[in-house]
N, C-alpha and C. Protein backbone atom coordinates (compact mmCIF):
# COMPACT_ATOMS: atom_id res chain seq x y z
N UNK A 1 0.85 -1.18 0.00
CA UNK A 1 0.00 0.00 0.00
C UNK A 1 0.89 1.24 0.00
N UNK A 2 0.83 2.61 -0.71
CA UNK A 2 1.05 3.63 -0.86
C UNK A 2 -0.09 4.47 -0.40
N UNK A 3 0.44 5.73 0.07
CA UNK A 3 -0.46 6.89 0.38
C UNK A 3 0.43 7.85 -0.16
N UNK A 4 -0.28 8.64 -1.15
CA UNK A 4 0.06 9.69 -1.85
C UNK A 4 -0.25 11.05 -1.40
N UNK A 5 0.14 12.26 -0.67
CA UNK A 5 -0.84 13.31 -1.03
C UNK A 5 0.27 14.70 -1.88
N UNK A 6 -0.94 15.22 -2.26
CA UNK A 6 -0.68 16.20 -3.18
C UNK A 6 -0.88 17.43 -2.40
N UNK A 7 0.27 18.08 -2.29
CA UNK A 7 -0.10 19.40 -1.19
C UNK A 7 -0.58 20.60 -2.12
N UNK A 8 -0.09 21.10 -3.27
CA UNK A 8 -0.60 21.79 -4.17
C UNK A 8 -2.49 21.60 -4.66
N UNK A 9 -2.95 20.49 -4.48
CA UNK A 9 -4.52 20.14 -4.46
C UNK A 9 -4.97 19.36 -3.40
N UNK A 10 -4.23 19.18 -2.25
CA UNK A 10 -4.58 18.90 -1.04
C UNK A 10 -5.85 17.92 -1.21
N UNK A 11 -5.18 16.55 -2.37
CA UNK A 11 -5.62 15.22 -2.35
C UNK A 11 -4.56 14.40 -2.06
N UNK A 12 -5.31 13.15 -1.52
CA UNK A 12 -4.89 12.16 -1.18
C UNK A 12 -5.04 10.86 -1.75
N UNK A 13 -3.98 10.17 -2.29
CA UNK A 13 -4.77 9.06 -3.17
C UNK A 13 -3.53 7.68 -2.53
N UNK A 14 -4.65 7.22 -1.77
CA UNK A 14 -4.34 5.60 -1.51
C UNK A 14 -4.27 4.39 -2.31
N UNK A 15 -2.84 3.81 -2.82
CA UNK A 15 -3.08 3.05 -4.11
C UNK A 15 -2.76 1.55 -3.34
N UNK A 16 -3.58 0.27 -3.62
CA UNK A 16 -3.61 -1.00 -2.64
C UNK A 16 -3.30 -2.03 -3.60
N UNK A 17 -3.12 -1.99 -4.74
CA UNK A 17 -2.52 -2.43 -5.90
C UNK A 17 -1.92 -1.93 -7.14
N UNK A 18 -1.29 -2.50 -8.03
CA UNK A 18 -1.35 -2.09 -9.31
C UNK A 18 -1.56 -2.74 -10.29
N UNK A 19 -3.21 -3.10 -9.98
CA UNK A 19 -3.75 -3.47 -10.69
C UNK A 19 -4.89 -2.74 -11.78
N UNK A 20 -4.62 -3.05 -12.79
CA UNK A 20 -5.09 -2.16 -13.92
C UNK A 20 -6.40 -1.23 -13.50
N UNK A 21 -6.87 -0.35 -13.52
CA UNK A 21 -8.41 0.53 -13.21
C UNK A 21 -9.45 0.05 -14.01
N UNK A 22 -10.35 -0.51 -14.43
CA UNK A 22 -11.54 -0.77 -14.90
C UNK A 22 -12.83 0.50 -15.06
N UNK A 23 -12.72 0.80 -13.63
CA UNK A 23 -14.27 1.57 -13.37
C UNK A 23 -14.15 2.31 -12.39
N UNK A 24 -14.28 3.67 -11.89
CA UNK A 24 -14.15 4.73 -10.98
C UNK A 24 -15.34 4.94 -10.43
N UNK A 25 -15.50 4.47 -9.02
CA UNK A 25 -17.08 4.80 -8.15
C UNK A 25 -16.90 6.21 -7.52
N UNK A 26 -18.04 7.09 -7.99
CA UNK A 26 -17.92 8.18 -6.93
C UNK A 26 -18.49 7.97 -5.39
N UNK A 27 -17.76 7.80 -4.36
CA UNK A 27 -18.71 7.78 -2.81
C UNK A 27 -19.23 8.91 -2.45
N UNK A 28 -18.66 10.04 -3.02
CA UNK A 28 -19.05 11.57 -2.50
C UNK A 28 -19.04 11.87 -3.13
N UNK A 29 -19.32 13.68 -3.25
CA UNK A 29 -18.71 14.64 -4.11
C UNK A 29 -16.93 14.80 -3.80
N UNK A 30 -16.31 14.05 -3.06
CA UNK A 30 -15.03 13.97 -2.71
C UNK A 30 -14.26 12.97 -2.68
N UNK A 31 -14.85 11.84 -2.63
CA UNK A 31 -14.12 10.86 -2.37
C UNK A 31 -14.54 9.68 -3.36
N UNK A 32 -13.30 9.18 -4.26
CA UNK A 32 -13.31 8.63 -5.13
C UNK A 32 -12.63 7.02 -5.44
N UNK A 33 -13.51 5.69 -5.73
CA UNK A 33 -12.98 4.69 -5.49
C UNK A 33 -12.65 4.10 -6.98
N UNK A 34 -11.35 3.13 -7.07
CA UNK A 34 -10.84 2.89 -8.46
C UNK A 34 -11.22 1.27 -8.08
N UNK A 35 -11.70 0.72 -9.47
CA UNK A 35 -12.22 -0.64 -8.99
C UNK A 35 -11.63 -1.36 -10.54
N UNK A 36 -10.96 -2.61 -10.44
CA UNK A 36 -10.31 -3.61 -11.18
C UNK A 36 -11.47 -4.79 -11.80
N UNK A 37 -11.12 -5.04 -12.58
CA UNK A 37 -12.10 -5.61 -13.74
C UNK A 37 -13.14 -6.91 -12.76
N UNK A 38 -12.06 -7.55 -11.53
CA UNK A 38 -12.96 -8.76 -10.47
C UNK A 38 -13.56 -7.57 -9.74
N UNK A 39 -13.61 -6.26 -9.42
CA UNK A 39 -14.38 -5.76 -8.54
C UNK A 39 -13.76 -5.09 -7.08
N UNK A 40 -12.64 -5.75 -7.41
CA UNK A 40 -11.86 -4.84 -5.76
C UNK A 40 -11.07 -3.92 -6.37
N UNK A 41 -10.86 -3.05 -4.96
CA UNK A 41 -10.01 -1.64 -5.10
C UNK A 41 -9.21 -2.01 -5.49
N UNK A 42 -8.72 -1.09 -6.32
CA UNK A 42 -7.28 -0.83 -6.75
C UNK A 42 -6.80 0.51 -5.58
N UNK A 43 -7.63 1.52 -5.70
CA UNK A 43 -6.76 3.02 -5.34
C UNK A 43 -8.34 3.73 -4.82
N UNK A 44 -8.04 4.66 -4.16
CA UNK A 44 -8.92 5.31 -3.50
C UNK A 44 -8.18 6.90 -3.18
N UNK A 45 -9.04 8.01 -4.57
CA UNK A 45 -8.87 9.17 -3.86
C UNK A 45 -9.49 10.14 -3.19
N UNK A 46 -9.21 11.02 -2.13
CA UNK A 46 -9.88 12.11 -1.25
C UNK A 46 -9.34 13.04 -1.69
N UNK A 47 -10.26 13.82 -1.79
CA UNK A 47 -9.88 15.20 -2.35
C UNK A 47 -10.36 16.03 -0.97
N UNK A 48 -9.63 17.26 -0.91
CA UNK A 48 -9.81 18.26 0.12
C UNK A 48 -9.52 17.30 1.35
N UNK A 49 -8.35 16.18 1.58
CA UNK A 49 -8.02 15.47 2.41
C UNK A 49 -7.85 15.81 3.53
N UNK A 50 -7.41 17.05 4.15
CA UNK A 50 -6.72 17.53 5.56
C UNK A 50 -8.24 17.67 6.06
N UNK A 51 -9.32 18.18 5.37
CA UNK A 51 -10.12 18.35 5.87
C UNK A 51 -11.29 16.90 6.41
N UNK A 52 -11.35 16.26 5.16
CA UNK A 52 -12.25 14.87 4.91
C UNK A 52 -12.12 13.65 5.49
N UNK A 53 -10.21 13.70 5.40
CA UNK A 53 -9.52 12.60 6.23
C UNK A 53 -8.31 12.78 7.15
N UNK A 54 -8.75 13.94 7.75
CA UNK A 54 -8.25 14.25 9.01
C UNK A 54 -6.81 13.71 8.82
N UNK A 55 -5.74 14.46 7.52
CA UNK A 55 -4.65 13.91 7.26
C UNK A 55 -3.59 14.66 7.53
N UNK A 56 -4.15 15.56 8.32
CA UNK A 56 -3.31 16.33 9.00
C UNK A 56 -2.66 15.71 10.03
N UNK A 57 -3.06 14.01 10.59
CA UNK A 57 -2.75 13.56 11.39
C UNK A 57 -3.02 12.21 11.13
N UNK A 58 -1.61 11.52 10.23
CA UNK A 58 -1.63 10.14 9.48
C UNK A 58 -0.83 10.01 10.37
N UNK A 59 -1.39 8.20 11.14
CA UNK A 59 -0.50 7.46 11.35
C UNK A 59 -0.94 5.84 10.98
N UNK A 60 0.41 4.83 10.89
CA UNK A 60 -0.18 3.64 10.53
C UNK A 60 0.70 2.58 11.48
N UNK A 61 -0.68 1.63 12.49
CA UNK A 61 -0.21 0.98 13.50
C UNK A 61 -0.80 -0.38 12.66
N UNK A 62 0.27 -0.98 13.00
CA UNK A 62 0.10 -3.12 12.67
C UNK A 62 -0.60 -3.28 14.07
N UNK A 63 -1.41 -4.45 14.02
CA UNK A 63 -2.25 -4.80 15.43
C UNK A 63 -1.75 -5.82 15.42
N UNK A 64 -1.44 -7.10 16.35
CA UNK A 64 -0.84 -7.98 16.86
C UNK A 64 -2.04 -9.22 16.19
N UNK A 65 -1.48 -9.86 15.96
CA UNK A 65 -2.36 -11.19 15.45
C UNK A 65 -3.24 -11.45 16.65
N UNK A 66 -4.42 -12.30 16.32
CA UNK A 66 -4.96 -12.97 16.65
C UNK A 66 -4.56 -14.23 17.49
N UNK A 67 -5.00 -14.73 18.94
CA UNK A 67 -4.77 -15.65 19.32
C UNK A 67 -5.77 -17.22 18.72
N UNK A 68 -4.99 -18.04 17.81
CA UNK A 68 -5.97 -18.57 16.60
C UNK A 68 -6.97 -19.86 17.77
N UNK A 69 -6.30 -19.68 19.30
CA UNK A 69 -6.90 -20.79 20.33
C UNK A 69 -8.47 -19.82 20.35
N UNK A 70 -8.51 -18.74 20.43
CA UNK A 70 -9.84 -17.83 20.31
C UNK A 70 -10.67 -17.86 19.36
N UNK A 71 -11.92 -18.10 19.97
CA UNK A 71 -12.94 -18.36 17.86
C UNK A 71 -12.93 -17.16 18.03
N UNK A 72 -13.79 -16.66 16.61
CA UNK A 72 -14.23 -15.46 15.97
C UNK A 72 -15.30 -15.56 16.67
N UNK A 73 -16.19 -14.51 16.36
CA UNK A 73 -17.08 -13.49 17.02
C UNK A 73 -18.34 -14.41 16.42
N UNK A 74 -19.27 -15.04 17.03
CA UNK A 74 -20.32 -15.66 16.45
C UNK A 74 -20.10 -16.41 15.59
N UNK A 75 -19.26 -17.24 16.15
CA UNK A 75 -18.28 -18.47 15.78
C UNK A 75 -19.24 -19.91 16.27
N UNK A 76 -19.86 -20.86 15.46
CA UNK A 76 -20.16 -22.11 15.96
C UNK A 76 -19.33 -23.05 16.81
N UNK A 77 -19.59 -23.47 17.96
CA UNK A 77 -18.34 -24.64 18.61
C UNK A 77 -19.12 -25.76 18.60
């Protein structure tokens, strides 16, 4: 994963592959999703980011695995 921003247009564009673009979903008038020919993201951009995605204050934490002795959440035993 990459996070891009553009300080001159104060967008932000999150790219999660590079996989070819197919089809561009608008979610907002701001926020824009890039979708690959099976249907998942490729890239995701925010425009007017500092404001939309509070990117005035990026950080990125890994969470600790899972203990796999623990079921999931509405898990059959």
């Amino acid at each position: 994963m990459r996070v891009k921003y553009f300080y001159d247009t104060d967008t932000a564009l999150m790219e999660f592959t590079d996989k070819e673009i197919s089809e561009t979903r608008e979610l907002s008038e701001n926020i824009y999703v890039d979708i690959d020919q099976d249907g998942n993201v490729v890239s995701m951009t925010i425009e007017h980011a500092k404001v939309n995605a509070g990117l005035w204050e990026f950080s990125y934490q890994e969470m600790p695995r899972r203990d796999p002795k623990i079921p999931e959440q509405g898990a059959v035993r």
